[in-house]
N, C-alpha and C. Protein backbone atom coordinates (compact mmCIF):
# COMPACT_ATOMS: atom_id res chain seq x y z
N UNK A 1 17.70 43.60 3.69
CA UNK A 1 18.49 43.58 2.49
C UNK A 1 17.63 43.04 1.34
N UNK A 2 17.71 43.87 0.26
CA UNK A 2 16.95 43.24 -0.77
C UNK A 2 17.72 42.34 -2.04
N UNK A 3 17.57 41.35 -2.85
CA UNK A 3 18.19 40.76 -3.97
C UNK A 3 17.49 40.30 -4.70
N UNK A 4 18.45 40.50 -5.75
CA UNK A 4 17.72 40.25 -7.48
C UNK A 4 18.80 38.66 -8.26
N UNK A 5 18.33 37.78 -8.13
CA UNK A 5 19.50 36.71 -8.31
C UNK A 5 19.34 35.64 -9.19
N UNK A 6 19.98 35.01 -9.40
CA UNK A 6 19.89 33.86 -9.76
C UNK A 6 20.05 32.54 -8.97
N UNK A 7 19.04 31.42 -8.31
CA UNK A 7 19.65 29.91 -7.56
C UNK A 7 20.38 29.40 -8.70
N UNK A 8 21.89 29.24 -8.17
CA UNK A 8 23.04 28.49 -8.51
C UNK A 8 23.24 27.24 -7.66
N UNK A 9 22.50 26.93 -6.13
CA UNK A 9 22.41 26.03 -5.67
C UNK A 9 21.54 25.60 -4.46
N UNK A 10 20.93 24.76 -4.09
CA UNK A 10 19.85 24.42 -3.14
C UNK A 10 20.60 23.56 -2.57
N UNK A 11 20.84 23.83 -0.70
CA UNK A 11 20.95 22.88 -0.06
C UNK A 11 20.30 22.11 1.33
N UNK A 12 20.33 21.32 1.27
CA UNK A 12 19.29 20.52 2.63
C UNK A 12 20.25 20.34 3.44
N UNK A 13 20.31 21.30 4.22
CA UNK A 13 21.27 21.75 5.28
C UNK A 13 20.69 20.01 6.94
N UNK A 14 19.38 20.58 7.19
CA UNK A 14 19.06 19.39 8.02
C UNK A 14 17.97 19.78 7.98
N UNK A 15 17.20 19.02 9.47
CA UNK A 15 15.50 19.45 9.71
C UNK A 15 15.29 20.79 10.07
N UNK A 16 15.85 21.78 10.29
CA UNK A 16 15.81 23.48 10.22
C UNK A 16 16.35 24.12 9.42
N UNK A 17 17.24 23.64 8.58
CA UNK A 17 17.60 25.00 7.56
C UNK A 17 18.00 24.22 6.37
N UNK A 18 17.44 24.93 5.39
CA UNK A 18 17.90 24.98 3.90
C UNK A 18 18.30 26.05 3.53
N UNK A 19 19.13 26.12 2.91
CA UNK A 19 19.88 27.27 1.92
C UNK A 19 19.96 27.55 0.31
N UNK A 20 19.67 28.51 0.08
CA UNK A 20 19.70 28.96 -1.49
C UNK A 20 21.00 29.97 -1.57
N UNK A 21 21.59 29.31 -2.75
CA UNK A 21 22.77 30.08 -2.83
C UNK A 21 22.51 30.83 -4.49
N UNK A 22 22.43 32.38 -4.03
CA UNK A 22 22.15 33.14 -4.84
C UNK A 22 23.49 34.10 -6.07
N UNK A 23 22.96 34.32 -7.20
CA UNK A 23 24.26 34.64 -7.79
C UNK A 23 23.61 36.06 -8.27
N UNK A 24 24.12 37.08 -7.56
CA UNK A 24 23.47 38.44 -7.81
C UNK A 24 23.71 39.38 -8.96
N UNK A 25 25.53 38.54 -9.75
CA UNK A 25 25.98 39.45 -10.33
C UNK A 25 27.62 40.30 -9.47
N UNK A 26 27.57 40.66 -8.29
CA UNK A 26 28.06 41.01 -7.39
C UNK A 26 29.26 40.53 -7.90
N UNK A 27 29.59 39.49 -8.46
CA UNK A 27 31.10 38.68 -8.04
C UNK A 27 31.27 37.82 -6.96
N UNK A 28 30.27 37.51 -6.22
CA UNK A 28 30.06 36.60 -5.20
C UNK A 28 28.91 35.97 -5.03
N UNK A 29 28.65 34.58 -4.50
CA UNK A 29 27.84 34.14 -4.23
C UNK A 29 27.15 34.71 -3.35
N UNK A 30 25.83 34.63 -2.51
CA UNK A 30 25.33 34.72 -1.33
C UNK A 30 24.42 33.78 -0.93
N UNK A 31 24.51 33.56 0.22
CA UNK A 31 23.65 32.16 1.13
C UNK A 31 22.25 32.55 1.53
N UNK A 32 21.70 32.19 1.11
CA UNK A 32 20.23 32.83 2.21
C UNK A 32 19.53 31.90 2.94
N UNK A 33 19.53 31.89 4.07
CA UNK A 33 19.08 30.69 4.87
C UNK A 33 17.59 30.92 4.89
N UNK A 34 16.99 29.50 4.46
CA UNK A 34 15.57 29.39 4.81
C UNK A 34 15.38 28.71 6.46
N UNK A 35 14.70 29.30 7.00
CA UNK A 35 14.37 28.50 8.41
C UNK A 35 13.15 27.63 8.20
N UNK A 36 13.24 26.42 8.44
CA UNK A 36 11.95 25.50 8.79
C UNK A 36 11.18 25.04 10.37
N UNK A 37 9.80 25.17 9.82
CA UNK A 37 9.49 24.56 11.04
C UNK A 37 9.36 22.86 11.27
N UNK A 38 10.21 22.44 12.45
CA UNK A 38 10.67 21.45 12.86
C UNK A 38 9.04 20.64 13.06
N UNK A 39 9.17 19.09 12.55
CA UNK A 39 8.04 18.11 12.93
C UNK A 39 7.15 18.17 13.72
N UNK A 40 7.50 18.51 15.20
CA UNK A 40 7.13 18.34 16.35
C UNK A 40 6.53 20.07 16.46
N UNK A 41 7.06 21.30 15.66
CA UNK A 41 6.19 22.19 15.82
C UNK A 41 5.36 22.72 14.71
N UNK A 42 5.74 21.79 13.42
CA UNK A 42 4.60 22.46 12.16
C UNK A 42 2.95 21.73 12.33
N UNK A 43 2.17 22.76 12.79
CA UNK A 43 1.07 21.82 12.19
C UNK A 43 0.39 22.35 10.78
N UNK A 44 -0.02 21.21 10.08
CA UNK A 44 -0.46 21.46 8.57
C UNK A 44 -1.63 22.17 8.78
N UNK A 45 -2.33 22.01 9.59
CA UNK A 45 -3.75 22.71 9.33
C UNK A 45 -3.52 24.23 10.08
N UNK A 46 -2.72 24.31 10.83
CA UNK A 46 -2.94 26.12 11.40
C UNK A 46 -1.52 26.57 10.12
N UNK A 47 -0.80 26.12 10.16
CA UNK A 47 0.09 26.75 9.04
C UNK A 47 0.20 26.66 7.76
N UNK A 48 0.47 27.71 6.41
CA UNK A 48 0.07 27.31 5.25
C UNK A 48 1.52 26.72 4.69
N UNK A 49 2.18 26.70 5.39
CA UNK A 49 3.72 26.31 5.09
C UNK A 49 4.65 25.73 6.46
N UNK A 50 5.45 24.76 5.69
CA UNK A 50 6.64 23.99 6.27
C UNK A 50 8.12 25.22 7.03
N UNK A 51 7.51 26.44 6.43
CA UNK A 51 8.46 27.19 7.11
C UNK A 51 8.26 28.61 7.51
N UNK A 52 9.40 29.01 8.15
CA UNK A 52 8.76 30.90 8.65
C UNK A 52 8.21 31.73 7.58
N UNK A 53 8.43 31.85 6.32
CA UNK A 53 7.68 32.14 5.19
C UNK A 53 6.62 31.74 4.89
N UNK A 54 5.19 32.35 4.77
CA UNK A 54 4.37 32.15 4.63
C UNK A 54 4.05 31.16 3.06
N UNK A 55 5.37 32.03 1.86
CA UNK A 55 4.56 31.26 0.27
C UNK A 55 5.63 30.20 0.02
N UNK A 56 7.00 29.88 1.10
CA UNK A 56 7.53 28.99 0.90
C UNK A 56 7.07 27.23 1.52
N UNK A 57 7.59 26.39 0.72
CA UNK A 57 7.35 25.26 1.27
C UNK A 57 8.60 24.12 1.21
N UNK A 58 9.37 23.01 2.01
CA UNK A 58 10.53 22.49 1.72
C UNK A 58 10.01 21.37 1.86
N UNK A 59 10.07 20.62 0.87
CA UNK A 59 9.27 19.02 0.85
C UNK A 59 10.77 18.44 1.08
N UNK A 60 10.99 17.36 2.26
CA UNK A 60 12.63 16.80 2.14
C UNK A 60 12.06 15.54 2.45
N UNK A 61 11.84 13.87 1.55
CA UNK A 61 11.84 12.86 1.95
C UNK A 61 13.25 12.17 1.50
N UNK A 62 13.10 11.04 1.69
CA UNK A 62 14.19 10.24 0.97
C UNK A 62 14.09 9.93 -0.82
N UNK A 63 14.60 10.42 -1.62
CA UNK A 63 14.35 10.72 -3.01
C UNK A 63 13.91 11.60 -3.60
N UNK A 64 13.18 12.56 -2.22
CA UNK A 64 12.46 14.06 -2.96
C UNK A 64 13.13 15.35 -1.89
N UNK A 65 13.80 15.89 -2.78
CA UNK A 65 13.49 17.28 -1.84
C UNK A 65 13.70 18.44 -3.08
N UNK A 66 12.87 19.40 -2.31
CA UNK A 66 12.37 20.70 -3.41
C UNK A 66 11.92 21.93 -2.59
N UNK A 67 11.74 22.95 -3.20
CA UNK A 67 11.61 23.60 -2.69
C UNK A 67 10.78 24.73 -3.53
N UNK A 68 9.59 25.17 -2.78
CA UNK A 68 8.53 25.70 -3.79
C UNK A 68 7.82 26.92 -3.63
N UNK A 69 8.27 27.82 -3.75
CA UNK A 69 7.44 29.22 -3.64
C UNK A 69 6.02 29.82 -4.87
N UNK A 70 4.96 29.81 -3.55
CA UNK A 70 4.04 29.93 -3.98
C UNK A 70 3.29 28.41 -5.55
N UNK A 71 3.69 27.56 -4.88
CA UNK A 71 3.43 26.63 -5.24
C UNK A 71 4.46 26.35 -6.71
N UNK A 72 5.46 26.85 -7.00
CA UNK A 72 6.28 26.86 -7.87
C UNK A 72 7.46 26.54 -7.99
N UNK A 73 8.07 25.52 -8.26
CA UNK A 73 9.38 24.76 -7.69
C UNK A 73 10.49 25.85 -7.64
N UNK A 74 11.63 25.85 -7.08
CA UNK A 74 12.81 26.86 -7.52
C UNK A 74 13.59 25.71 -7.61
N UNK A 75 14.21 25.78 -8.53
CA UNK A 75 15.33 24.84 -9.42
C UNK A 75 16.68 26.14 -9.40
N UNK A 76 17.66 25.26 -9.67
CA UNK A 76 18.71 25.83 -10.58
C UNK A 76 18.70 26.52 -11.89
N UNK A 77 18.69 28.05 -11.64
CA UNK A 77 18.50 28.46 -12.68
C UNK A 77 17.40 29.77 -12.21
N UNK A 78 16.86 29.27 -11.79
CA UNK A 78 15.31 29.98 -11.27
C UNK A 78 16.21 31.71 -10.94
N UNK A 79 14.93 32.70 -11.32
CA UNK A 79 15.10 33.51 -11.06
C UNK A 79 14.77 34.19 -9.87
N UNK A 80 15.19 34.78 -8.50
CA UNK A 80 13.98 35.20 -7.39
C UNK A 80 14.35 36.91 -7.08
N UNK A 81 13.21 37.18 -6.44
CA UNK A 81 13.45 38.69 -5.62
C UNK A 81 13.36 38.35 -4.21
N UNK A 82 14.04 39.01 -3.51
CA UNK A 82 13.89 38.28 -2.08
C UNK A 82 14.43 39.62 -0.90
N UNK A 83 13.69 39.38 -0.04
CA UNK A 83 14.08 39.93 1.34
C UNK A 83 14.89 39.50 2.42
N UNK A 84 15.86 39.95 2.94
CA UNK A 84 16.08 38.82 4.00
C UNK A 84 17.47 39.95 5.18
N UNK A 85 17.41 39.42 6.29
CA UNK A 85 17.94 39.99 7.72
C UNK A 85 19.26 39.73 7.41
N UNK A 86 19.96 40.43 7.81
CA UNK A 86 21.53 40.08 8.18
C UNK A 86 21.79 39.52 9.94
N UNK A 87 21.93 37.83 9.78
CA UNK A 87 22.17 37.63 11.13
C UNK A 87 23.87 37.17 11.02
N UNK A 88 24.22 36.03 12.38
CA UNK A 88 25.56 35.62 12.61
C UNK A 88 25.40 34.80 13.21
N UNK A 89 26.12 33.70 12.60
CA UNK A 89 25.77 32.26 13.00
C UNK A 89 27.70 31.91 13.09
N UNK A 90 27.93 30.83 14.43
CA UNK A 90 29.23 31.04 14.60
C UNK A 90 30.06 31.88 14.21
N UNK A 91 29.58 33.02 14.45
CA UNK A 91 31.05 34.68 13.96
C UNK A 91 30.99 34.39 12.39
N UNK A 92 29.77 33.72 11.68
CA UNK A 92 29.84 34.15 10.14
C UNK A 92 28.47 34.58 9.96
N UNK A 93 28.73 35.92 8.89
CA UNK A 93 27.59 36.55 8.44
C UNK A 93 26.94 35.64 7.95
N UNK A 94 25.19 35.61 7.65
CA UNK A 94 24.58 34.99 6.80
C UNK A 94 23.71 36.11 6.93
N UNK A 95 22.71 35.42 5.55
CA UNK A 95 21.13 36.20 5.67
C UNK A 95 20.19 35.19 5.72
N UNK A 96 19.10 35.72 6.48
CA UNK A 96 18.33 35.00 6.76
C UNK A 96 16.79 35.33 6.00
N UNK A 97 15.87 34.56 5.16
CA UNK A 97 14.93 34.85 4.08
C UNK A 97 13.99 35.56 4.90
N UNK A 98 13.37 36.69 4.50
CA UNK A 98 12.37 36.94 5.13
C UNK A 98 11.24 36.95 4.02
N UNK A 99 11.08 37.27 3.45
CA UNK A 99 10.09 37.22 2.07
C UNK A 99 10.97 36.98 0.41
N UNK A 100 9.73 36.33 -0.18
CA UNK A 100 10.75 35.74 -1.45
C UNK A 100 9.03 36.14 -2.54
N UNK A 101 9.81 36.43 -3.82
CA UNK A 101 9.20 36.14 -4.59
C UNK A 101 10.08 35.23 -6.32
N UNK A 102 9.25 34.58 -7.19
CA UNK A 102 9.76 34.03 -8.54
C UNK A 102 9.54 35.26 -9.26
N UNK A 103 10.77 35.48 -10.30
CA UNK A 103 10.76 36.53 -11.04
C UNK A 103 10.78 35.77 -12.26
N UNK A 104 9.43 35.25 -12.94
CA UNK A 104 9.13 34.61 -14.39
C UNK A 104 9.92 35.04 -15.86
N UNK A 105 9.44 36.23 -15.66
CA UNK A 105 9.87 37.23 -17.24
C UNK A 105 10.97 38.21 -17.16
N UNK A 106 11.92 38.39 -17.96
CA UNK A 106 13.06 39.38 -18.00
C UNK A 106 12.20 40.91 -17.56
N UNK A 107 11.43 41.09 -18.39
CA UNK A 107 11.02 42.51 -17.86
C UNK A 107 10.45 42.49 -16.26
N UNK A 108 10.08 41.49 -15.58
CA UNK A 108 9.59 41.50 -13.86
C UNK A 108 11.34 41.55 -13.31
N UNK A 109 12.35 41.17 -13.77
CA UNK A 109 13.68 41.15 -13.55
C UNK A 109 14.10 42.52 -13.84
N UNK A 110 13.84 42.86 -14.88
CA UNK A 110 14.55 44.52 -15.37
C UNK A 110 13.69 45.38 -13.77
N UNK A 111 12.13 45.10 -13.53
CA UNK A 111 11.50 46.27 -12.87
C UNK A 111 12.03 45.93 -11.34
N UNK A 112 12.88 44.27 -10.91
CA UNK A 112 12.88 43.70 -9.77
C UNK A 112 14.50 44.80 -9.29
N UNK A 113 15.63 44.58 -10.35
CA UNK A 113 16.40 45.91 -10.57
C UNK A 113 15.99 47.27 -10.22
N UNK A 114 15.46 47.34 -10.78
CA UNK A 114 14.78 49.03 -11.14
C UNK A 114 14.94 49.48 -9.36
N UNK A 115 13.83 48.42 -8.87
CA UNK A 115 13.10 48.43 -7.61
C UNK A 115 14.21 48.66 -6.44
N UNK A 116 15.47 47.69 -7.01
CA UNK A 116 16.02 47.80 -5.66
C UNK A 116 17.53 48.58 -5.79
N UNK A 117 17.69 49.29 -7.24
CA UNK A 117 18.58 50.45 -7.33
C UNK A 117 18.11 51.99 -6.46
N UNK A 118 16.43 51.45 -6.98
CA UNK A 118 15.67 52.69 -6.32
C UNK A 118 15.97 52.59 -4.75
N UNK A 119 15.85 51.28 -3.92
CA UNK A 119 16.04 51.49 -2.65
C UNK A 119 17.32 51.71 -2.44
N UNK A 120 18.71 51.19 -3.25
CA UNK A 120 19.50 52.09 -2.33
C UNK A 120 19.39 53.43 -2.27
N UNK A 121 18.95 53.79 -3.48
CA UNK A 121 19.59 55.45 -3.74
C UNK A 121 18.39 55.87 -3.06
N UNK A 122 17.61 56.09 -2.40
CA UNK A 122 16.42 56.65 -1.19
C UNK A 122 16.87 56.32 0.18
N UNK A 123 17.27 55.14 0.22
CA UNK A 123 17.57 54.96 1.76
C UNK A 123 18.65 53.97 1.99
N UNK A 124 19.25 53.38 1.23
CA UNK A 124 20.33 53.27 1.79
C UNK A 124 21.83 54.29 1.65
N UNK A 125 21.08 55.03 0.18
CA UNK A 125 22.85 56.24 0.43
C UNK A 125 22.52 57.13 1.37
N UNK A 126 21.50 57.20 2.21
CA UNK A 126 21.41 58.37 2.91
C UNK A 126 21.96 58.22 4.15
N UNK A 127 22.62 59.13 4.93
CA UNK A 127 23.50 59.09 5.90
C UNK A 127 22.01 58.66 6.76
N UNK A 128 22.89 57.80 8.41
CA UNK A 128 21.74 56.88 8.74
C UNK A 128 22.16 58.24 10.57
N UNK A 129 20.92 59.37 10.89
CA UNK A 129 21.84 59.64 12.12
C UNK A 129 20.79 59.53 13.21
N UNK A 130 20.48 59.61 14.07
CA UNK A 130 20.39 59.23 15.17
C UNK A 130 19.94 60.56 16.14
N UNK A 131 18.97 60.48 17.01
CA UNK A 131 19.33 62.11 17.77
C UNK A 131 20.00 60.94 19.26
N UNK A 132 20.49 62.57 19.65
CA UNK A 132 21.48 61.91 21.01
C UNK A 132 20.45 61.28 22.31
N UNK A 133 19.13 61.55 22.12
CA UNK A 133 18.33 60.58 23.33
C UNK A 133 17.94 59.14 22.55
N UNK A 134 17.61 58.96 21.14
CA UNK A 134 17.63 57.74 21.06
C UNK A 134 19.01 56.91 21.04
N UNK A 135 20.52 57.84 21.01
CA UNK A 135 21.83 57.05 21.21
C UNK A 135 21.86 56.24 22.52
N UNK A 136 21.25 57.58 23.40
CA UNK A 136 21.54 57.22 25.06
C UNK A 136 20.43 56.01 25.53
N UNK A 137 19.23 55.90 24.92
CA UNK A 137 18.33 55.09 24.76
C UNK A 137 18.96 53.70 24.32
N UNK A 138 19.82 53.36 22.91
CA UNK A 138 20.27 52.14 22.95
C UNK A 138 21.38 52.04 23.28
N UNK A 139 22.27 53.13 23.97
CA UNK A 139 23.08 52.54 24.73
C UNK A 139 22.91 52.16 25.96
N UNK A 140 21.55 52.38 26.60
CA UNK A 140 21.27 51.96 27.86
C UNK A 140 20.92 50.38 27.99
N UNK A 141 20.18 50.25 26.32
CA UNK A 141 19.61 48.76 26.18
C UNK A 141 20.61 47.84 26.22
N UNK A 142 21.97 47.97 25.32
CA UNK A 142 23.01 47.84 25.25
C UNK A 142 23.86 46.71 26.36
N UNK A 143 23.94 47.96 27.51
CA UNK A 143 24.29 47.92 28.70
C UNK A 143 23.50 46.85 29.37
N UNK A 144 22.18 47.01 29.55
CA UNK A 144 21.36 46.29 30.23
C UNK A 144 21.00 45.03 29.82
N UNK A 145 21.27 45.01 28.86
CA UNK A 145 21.63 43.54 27.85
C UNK A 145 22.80 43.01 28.22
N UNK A 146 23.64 43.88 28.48
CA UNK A 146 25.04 43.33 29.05
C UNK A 146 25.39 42.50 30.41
N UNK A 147 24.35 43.39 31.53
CA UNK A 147 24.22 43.30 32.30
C UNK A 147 23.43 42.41 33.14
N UNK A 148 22.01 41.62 32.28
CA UNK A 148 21.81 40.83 31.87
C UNK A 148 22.52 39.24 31.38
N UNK A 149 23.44 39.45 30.78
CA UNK A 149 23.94 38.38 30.42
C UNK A 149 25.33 38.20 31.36
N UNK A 150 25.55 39.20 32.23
CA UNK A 150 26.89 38.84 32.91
C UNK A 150 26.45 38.14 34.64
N UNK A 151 24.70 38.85 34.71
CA UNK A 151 23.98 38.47 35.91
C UNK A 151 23.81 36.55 36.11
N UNK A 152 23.29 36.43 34.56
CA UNK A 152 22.57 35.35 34.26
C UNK A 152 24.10 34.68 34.75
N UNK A 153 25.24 34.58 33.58
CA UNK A 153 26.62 33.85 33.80
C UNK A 153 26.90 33.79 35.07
N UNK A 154 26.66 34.83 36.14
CA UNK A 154 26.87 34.58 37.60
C UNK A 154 26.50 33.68 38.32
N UNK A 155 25.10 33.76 38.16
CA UNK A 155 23.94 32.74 38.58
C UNK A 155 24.32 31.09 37.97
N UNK A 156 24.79 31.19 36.81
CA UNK A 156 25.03 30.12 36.18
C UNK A 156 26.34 29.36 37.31
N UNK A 157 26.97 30.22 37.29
CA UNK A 157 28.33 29.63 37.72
C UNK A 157 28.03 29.39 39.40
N UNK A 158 27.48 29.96 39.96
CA UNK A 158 26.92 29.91 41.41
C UNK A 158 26.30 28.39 41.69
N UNK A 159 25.33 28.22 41.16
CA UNK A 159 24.39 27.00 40.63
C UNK A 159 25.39 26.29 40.50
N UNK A 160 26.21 25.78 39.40
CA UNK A 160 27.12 25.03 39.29
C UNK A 160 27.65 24.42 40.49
N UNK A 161 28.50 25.98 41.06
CA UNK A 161 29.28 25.41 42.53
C UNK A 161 28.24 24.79 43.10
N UNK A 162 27.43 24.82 43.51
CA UNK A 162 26.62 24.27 44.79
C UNK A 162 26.18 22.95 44.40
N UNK A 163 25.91 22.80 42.79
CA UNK A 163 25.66 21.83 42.07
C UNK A 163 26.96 20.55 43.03
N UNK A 164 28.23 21.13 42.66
CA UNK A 164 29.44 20.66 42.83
C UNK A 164 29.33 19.90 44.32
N UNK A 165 29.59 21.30 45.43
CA UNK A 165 29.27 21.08 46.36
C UNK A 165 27.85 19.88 46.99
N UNK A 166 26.94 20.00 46.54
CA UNK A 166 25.76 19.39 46.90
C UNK A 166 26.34 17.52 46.38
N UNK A 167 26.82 17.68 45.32
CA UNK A 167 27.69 16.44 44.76
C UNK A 167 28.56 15.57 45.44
N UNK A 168 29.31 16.32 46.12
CA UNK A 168 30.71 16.28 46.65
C UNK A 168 30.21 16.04 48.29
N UNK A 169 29.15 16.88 48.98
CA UNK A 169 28.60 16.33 50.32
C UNK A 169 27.47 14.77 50.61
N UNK A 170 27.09 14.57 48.77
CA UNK A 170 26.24 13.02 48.85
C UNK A 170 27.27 12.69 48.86
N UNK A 171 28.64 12.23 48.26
CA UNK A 171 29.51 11.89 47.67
C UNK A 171 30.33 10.96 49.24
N UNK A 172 30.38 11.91 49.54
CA UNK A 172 30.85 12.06 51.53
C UNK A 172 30.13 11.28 52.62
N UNK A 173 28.78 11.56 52.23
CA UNK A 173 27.99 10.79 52.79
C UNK A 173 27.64 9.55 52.86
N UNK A 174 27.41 9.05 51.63
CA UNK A 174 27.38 7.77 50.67
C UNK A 174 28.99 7.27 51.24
N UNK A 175 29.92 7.74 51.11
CA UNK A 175 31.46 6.70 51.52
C UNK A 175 31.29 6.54 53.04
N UNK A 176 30.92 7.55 54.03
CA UNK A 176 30.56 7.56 55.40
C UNK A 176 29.74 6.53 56.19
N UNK A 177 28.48 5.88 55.05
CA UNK A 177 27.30 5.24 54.84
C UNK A 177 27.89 3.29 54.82
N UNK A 178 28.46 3.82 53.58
CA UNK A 178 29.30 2.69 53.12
C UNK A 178 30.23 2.13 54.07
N UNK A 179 31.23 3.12 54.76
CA UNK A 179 32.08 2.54 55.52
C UNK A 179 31.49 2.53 56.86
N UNK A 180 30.16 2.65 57.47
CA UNK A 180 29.85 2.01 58.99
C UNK A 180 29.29 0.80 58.74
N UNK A 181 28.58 0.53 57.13
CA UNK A 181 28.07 -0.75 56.64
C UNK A 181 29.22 -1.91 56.87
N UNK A 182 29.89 -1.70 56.32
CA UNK A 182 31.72 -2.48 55.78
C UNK A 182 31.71 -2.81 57.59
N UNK A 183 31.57 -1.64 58.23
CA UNK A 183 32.46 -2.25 59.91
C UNK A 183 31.11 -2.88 60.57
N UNK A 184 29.82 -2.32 60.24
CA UNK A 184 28.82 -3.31 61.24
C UNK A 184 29.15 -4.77 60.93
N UNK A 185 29.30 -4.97 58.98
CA UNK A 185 29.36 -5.93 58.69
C UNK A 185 30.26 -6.86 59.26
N UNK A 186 31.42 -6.63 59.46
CA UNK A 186 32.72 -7.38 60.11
C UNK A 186 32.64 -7.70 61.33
N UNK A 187 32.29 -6.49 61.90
CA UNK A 187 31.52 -7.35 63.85
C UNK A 187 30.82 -8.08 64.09
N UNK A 188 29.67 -8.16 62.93
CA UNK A 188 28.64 -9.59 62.88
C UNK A 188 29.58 -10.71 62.24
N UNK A 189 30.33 -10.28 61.57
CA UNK A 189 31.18 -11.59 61.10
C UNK A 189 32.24 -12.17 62.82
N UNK A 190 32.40 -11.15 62.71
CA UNK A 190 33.39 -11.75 64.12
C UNK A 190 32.47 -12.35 65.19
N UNK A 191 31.49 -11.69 65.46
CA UNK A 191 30.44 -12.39 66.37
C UNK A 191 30.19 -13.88 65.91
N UNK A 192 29.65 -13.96 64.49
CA UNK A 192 29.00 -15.14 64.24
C UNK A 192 30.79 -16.09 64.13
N UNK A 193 31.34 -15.71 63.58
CA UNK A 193 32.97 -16.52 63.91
C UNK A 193 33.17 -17.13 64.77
N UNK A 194 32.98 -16.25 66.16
CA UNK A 194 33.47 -16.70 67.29
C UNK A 194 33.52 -18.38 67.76
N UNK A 195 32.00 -18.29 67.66
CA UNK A 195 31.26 -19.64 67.99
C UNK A 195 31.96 -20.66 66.90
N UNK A 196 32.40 -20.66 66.12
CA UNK A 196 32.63 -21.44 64.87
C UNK A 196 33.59 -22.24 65.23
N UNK A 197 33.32 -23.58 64.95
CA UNK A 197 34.54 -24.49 64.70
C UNK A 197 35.62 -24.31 63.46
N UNK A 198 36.62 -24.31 63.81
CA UNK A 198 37.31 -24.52 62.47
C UNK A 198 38.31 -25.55 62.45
């Protein structure tokens, strides 16, 4: 999906995602999630950036956070062109950034337009069809994806039981353990009793 927008708002979602909320014109806002790479997997010297975007960067300390494409802050207000996936995060649409650029000057805005009226009318009004071996092709993937995930849930739930079971036979054992301890214990008491004055 391509957009021509305006940031109306930047948010520091947590240590993986920030969001730019874009104003296209549309009559609606739109979210575009930036993904970051997390502490423990960014390193500064093999990567040129804090996130899956190569010209983005998300500086977040305590008193600073920003956010800077191609070394250029995006504020409120800022103009961008941007790329980005349609995913689904809890059963809600979002998009997710895949490439971004700053649109400086009204005329890089008029041609950023231009650019992406041109892509619908080339490829997105065009009917989208399919021949019937690549249908049968992802409906096989489909399936096997399905099939896949109903195998795995099996296995899952199998594991579990035995989990249960394996639980439930220490469980048995351990009280079995416990209670010949409890009765050795009491026969040495009665033994050592016996002898006892009282």
């Amino acid at each position: 999906m391509r957009l021509v927008g305006v940031v109306v708002a930047i948010d520091d979602i947590n240590v993986k995602y920030t969001t730019l909320t874009l104003d296209d014109g549309s009559g609606a806002n739109i979210e575009v999630k930036i993904v970051r790479l997390t502490p423990e997997v960014y390193n500064q010297v093999e990567s040129p950036s804090n996130t899956m975007i190569d010209n983005v960067n998300v500086a977040s300390q305590p008193g600073v956070f920003e956010v800077t494409v191609d070394h250029q802050q995006v504020e409120i207000g800022t103009v961008i062109k941007a790329k980005a996936t349609l995913s689904e995060f809890r059963g809600a649409k979002q998009l997710e950034l895949k490439r971004i650029w700053i649109v400086s000057t009204t005329n890089e805005e008029v041609q950023a337009w231009a650019e992406t009226a041109a892509f619908k009318q080339t490829t997105l009004s065009r009917p989208w069809q399919i021949s019937s071996a690549e249908h049968k092709r992802i409906t096989g993937e489909i399936k096997s994806e399905r099939k896949k995930i109903r195998d795995y849930e099996r296995r899952k739930a199998d594991h579990e039981a035995k989990k249960k079971e394996q639980s439930k036979a220490r469980e048995e054992y351990l009280a079995q353990k416990e209670a010949k301890l409890v009765a050795r214990r009491r026969k040495e008491n009665v033994m050592m009793n016996a002898g006892a004055l009282i």
